[in-house]
N, C-alpha and C. Protein backbone atom coordinates (compact mmCIF):
# COMPACT_ATOMS: atom_id res chain seq x y z
N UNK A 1 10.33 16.15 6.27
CA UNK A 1 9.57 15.94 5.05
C UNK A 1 8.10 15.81 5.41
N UNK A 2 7.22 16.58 5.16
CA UNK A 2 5.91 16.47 4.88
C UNK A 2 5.06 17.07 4.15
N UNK A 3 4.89 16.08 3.23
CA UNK A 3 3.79 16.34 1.97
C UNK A 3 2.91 15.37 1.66
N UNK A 4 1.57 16.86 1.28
CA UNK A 4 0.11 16.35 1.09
C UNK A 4 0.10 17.12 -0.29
N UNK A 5 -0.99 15.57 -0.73
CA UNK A 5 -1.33 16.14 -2.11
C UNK A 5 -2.36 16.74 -2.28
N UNK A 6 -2.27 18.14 -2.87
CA UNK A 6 -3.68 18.66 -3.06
C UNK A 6 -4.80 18.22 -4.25
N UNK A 7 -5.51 17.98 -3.42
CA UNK A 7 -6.58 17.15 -4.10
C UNK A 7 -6.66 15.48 -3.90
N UNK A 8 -5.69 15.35 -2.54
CA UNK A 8 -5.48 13.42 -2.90
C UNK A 8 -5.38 13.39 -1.05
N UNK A 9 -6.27 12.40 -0.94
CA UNK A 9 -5.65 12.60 0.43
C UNK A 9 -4.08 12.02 1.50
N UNK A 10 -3.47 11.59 0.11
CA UNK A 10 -2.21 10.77 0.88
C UNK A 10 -1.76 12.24 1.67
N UNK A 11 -0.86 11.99 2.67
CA UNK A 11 0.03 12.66 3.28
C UNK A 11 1.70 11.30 3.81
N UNK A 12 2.52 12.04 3.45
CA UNK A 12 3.94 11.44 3.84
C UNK A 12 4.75 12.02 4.30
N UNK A 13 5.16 11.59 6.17
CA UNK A 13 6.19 12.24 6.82
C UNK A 13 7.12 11.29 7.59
N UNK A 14 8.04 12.33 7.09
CA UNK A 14 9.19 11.48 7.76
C UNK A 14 9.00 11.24 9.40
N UNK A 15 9.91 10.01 9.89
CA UNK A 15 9.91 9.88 11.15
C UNK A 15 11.09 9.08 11.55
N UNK A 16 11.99 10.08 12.44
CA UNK A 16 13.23 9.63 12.66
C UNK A 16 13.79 9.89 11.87
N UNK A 17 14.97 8.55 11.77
CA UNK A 17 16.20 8.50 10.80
C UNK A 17 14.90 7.46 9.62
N UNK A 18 14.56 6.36 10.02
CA UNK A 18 14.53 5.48 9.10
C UNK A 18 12.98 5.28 8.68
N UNK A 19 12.33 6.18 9.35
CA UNK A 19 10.63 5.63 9.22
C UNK A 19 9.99 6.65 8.18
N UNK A 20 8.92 6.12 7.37
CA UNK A 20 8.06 7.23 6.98
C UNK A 20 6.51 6.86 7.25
N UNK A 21 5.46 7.59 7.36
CA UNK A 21 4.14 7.65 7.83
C UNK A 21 3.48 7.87 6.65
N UNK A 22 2.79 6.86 6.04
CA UNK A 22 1.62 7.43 5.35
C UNK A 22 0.21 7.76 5.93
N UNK A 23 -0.49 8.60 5.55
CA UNK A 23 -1.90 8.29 6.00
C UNK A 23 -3.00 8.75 4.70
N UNK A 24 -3.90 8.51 4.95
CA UNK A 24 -4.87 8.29 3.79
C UNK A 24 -6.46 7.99 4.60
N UNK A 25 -7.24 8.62 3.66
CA UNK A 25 -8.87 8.60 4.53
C UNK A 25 -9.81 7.94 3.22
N UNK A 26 -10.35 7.17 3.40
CA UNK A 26 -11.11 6.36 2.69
C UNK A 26 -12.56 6.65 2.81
N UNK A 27 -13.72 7.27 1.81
CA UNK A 27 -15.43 7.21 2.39
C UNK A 27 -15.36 5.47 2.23
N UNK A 28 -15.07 4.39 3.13
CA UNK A 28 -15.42 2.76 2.70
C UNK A 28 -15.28 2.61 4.44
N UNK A 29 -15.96 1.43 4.35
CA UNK A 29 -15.73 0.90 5.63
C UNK A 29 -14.30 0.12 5.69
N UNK A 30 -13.78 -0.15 7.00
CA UNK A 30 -12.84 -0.62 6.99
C UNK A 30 -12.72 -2.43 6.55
N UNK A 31 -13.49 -2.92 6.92
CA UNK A 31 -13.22 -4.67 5.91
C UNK A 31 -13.54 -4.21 5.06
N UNK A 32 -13.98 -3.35 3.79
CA UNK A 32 -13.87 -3.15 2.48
C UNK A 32 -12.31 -2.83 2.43
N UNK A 33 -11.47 -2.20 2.63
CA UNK A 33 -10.48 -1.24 3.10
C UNK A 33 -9.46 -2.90 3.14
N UNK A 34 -9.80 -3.26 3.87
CA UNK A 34 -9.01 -4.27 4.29
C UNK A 34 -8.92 -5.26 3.24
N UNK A 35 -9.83 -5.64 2.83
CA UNK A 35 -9.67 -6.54 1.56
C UNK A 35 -9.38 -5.89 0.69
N UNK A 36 -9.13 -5.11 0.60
CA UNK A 36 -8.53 -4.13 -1.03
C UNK A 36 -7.22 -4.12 -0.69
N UNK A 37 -6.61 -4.75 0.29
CA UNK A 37 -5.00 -4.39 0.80
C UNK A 37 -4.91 -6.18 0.89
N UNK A 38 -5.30 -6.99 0.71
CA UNK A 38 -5.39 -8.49 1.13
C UNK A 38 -5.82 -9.54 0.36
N UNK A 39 -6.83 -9.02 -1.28
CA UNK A 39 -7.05 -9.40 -1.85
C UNK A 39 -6.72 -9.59 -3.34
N UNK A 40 -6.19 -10.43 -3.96
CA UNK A 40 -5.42 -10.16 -5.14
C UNK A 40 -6.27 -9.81 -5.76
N UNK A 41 -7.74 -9.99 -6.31
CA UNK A 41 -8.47 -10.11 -7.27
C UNK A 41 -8.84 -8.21 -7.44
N UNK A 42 -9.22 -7.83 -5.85
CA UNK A 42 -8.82 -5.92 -5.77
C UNK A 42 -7.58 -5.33 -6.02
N UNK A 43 -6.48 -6.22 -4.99
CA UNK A 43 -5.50 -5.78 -5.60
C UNK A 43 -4.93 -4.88 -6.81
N UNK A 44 -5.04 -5.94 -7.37
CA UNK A 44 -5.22 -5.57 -9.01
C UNK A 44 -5.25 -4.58 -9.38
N UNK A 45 -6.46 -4.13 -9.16
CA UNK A 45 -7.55 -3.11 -9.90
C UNK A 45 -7.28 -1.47 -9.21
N UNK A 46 -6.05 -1.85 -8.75
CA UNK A 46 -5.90 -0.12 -7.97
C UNK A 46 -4.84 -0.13 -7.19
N UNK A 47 -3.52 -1.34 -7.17
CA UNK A 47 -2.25 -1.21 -6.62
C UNK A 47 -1.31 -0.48 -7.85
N UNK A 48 -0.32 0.81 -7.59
CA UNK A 48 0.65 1.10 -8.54
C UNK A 48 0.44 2.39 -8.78
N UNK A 49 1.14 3.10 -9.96
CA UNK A 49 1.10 3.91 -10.51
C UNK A 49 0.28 4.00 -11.86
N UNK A 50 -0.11 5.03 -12.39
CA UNK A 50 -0.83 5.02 -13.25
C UNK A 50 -0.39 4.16 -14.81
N UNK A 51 0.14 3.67 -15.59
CA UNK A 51 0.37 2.41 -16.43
C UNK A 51 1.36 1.79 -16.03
N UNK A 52 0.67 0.91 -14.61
CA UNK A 52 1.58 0.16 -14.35
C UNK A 52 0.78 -0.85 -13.55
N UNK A 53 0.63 -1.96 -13.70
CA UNK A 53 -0.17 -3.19 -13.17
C UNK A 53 0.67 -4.48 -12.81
N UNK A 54 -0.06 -5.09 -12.07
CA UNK A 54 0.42 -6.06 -11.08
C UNK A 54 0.69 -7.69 -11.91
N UNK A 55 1.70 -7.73 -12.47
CA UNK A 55 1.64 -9.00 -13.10
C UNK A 55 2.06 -10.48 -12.38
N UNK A 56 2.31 -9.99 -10.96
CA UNK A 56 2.30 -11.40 -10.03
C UNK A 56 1.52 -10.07 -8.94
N UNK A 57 0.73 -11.12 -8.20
CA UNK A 57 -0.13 -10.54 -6.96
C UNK A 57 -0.31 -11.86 -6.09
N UNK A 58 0.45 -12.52 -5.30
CA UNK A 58 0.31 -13.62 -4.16
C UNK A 58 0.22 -13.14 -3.10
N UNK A 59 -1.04 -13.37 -2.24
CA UNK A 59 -0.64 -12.60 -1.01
C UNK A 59 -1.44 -13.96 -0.03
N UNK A 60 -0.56 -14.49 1.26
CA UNK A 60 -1.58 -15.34 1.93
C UNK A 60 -1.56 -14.99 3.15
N UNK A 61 -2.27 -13.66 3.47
CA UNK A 61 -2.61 -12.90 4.67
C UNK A 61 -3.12 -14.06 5.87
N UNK A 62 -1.94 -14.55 6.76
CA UNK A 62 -2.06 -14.84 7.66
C UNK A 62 -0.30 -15.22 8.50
N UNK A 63 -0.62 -14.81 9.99
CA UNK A 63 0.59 -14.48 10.38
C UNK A 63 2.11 -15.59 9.90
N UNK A 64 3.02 -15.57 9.33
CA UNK A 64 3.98 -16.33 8.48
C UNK A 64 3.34 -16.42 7.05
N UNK A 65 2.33 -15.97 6.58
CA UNK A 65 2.82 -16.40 5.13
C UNK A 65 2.95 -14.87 4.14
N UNK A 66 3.41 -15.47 3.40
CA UNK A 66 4.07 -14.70 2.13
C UNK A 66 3.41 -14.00 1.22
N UNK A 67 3.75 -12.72 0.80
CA UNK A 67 3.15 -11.65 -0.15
C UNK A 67 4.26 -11.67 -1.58
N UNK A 68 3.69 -11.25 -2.56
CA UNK A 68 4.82 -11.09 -3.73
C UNK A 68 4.30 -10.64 -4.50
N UNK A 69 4.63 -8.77 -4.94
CA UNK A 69 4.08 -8.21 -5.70
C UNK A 69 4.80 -7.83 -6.84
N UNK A 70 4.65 -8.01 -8.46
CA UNK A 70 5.87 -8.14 -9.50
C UNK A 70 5.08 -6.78 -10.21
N UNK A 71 5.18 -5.80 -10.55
CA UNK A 71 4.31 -4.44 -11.27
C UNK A 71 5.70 -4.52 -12.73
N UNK A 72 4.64 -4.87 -14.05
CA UNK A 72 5.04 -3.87 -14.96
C UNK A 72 4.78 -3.06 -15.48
N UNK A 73 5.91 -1.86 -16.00
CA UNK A 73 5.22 -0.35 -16.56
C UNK A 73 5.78 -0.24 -17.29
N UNK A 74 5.34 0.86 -18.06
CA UNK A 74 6.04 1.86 -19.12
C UNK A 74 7.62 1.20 -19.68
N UNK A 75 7.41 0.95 -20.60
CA UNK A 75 8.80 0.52 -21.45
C UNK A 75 9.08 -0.85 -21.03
N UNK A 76 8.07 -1.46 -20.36
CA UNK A 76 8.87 -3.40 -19.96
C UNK A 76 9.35 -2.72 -18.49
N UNK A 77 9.55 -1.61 -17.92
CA UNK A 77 10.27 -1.33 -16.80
C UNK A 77 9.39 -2.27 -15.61
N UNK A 78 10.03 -3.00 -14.59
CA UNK A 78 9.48 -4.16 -13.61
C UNK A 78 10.02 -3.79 -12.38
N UNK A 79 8.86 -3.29 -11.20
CA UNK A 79 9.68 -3.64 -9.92
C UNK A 79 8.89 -4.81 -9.01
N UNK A 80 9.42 -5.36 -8.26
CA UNK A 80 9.27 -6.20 -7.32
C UNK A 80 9.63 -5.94 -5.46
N UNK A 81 8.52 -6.48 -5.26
CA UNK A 81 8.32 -6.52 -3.77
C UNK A 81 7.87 -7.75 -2.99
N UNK A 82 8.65 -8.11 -1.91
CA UNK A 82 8.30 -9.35 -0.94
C UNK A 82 8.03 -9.27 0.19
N UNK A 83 7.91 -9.93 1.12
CA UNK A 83 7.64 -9.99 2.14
C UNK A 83 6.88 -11.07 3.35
N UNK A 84 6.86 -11.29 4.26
CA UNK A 84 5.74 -12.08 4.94
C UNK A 84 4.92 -11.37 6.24
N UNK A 85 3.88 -11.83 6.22
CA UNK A 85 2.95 -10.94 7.39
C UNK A 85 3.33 -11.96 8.24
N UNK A 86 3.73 -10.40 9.36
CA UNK A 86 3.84 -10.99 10.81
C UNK A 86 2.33 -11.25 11.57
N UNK A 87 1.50 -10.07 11.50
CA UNK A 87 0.13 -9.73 12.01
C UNK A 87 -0.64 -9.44 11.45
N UNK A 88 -2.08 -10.26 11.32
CA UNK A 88 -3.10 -10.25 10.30
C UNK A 88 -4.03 -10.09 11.42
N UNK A 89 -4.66 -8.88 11.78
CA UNK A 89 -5.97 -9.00 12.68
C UNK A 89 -7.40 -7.61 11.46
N UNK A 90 -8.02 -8.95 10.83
CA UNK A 90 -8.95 -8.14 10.10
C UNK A 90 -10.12 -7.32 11.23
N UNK A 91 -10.96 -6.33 10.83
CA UNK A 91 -10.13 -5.56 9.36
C UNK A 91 -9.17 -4.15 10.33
N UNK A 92 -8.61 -4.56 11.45
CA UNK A 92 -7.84 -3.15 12.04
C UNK A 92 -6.69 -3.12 11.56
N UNK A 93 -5.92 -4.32 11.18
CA UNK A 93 -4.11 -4.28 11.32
C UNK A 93 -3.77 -5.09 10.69
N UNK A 94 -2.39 -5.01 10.16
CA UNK A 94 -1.32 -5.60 8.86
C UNK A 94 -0.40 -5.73 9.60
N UNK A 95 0.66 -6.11 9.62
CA UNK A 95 2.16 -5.88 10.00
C UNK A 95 2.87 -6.91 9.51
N UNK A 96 3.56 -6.57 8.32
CA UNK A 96 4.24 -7.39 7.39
C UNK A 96 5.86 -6.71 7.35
N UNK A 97 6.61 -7.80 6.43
CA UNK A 97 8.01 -6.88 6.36
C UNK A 97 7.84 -6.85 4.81
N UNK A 98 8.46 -6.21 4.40
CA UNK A 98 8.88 -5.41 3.01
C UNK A 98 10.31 -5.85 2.50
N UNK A 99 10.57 -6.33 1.44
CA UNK A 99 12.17 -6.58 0.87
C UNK A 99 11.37 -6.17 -0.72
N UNK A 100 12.67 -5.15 -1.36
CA UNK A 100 12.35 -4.80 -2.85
C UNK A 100 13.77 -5.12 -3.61
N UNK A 101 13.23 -5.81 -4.47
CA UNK A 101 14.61 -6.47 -5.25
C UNK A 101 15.59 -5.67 -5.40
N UNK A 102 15.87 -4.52 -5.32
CA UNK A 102 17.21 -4.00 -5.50
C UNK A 102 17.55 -3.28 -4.36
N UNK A 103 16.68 -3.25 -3.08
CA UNK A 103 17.53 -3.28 -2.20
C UNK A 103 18.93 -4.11 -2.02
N UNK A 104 20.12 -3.58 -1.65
CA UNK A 104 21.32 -4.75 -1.26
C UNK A 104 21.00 -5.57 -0.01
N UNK A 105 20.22 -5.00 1.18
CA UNK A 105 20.24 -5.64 2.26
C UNK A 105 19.21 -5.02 2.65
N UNK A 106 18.67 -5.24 4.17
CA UNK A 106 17.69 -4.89 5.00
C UNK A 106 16.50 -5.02 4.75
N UNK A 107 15.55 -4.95 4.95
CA UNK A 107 14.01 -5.04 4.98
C UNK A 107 13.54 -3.98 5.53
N UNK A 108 12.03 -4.15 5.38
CA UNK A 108 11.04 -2.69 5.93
C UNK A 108 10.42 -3.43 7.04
N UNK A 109 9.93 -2.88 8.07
CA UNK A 109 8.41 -3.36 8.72
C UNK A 109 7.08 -2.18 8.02
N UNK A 110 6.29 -2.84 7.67
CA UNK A 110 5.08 -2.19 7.48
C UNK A 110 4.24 -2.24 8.50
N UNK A 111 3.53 -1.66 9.02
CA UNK A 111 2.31 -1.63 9.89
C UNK A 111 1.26 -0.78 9.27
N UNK A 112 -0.07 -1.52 9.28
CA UNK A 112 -1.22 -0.84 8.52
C UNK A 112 -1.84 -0.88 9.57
N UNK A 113 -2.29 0.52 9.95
CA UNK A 113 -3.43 0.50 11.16
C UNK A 113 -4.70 1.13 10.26
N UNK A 114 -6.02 0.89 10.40
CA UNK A 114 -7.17 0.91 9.35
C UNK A 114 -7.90 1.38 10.76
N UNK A 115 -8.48 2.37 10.85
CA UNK A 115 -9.69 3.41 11.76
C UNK A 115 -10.96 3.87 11.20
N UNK A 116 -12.05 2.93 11.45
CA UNK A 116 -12.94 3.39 10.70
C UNK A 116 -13.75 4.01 11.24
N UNK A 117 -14.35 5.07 11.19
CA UNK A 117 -15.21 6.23 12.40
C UNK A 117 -16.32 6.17 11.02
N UNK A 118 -18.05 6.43 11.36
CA UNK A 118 -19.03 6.84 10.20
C UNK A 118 -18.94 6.34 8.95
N UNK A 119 -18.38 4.93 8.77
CA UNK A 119 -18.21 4.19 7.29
C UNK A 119 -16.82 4.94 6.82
N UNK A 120 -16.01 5.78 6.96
CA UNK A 120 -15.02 6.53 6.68
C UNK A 120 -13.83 5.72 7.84
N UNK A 121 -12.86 5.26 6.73
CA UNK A 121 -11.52 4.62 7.29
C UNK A 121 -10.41 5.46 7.14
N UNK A 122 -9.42 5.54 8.12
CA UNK A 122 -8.34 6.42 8.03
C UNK A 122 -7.50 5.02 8.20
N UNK A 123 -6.66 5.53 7.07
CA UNK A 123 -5.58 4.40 6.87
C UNK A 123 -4.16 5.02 7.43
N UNK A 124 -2.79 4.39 8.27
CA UNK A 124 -1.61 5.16 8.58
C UNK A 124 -0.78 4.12 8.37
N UNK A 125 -0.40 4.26 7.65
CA UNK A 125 1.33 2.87 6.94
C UNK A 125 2.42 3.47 8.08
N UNK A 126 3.13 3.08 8.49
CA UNK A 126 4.47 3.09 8.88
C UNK A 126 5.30 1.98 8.50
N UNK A 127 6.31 2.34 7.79
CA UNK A 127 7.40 1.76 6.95
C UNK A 127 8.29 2.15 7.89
N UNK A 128 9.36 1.39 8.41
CA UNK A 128 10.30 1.36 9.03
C UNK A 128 11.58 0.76 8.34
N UNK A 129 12.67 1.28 7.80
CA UNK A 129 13.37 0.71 6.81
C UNK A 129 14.55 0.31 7.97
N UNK A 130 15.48 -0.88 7.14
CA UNK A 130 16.48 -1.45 7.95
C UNK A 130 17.62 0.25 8.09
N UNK A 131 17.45 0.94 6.99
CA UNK A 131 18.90 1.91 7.40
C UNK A 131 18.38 3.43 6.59
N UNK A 132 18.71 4.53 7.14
CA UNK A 132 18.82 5.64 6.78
C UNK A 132 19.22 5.72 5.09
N UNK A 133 19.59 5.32 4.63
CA UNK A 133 20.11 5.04 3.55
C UNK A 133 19.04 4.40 2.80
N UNK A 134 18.16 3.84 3.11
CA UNK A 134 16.94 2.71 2.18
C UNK A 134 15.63 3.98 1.88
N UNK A 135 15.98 4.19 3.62
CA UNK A 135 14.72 5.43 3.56
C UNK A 135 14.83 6.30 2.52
N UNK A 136 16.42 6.88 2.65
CA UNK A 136 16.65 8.09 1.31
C UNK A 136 15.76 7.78 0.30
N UNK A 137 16.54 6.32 -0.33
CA UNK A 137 16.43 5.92 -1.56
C UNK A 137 14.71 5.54 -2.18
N UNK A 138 14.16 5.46 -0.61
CA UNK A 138 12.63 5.44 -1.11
C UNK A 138 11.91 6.79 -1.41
N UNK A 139 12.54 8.00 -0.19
CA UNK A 139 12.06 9.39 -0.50
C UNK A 139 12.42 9.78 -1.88
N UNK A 140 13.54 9.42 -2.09
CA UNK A 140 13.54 10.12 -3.61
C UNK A 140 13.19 9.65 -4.85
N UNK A 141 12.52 8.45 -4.73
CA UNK A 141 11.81 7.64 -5.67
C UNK A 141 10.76 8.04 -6.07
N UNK A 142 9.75 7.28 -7.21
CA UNK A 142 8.59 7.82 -7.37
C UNK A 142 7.30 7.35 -6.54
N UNK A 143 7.97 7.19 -5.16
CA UNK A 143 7.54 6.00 -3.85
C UNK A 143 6.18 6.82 -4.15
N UNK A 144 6.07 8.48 -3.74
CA UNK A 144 5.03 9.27 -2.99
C UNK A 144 4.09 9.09 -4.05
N UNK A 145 4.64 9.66 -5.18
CA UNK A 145 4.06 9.69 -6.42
C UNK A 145 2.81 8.27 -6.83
N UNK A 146 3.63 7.32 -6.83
CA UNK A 146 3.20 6.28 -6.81
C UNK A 146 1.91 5.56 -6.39
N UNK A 147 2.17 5.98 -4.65
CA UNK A 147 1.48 5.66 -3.90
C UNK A 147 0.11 6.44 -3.89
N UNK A 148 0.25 7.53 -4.27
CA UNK A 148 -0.97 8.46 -4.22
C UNK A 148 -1.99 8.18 -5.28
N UNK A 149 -1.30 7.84 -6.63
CA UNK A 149 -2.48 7.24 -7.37
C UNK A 149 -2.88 6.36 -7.38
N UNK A 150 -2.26 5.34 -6.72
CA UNK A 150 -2.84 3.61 -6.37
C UNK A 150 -3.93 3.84 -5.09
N UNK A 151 -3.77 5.28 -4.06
CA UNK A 151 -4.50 5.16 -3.48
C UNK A 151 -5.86 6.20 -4.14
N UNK A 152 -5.31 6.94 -4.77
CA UNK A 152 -6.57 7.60 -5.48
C UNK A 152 -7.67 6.46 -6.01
N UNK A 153 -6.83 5.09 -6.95
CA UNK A 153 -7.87 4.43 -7.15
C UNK A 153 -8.93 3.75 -6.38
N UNK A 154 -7.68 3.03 -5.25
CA UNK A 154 -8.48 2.43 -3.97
C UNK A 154 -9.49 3.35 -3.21
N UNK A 155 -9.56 4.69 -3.59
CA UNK A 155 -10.74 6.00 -3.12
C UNK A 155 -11.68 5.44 -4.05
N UNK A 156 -11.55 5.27 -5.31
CA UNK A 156 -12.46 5.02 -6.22
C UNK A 156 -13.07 3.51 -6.31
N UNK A 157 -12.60 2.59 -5.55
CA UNK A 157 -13.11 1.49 -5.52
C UNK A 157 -14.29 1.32 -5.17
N UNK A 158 -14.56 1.37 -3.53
CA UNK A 158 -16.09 0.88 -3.71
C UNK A 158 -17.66 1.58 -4.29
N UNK A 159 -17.52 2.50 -4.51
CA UNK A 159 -17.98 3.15 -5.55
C UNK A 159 -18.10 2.03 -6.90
N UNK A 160 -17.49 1.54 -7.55
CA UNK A 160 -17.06 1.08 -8.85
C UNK A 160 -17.39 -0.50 -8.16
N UNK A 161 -17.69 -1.20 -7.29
CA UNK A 161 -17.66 -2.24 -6.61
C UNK A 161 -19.16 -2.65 -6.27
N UNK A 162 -19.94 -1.21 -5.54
CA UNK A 162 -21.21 -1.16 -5.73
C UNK A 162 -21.92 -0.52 -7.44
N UNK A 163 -21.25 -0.19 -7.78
CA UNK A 163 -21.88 -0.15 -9.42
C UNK A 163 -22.31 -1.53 -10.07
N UNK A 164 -21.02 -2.20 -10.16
CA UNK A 164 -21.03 -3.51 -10.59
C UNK A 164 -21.76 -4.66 -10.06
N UNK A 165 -22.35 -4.62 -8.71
CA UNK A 165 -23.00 -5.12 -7.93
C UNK A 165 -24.47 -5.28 -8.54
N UNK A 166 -24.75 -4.10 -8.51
CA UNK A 166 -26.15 -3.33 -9.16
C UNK A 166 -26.54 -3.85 -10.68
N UNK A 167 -25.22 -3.51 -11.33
CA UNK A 167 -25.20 -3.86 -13.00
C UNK A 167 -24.66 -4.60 -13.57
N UNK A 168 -24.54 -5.94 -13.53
CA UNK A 168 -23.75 -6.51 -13.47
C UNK A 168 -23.27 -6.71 -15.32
């Protein structure tokens, strides 16, 4: 499996049985980058799919504590996501685990590695799911979909960050 969106810069490939790779290129520096992945108040403003927003956002980015993201959309439809960060080293690295309420069992590892070269950050997720079977169920979801416009917004953030700065 590997697909890029034209016109977006996500790309998603499989790896192995159980892993998938995102990557994504940001014009932001990387602690901008980083707090948009760490901060509820950004959070917000650019995690999800397009009508669909974050109606719990807890995150206490430091190694053992706990994330909890509740998104509702379209029709009352609600998913949920948990987890706790193992590794918080701002602004290069994440490494948290992943549990989504209707998984039956297993967890993810996430790893966020953040590369920032010329104010331009290259972002690479690796999701590592407990079983071949979780992975499926995320490929065929509206995981890719999803993810590409939450990161389209997070493209559009600091842009919209330094506007507001300026004008308040």
């Amino acid at each position: 499996m590997t697909s890029p969106h034209p016109g977006r810069g996500l790309r998603v490939v499989a790896s192995g049985a159980t892993a998938l790779i995102l990557t994504c290129t940001f014009a932001a520096p990387a602690p901008l980058v980083f707090a948009a992945l760490t901060q509820p108040e950004l959070l917000r403003r650019w995690h999800g799919a397009h009508g669909w927003r974050l109606t719990v956002c807890e995150v206490d980015p430091r190694p053992g504590g706990a994330w909890q993201f509740v998104s509702t959309g379209p029709a009352g439809a609600e998913m949920e996501l948990h987890g706790l960060f193992r590794e918080v080293v701002p602004p290069v690295r994440l490494i948290q685990t992943e549990i989504h309420r209707d998984w039956t069992d297993g967890e993810a590892l996430v790893i966020t590695v953040l590369d920032e070269t010329d104010g331009h950050t290259a972002m690479t997720v690796t999701a590592r799911y407990s079983s071949s079977e979780i992975r499926a169920a995320v490929v065929h979801s509206p995981m890719e979909l999803d993810a590409g416009e939450g990161y389209d917004r997070l493209a559009a953030l600091p842009a919209t960050l330094i506007h507001e700065r300026h004008h308040p």
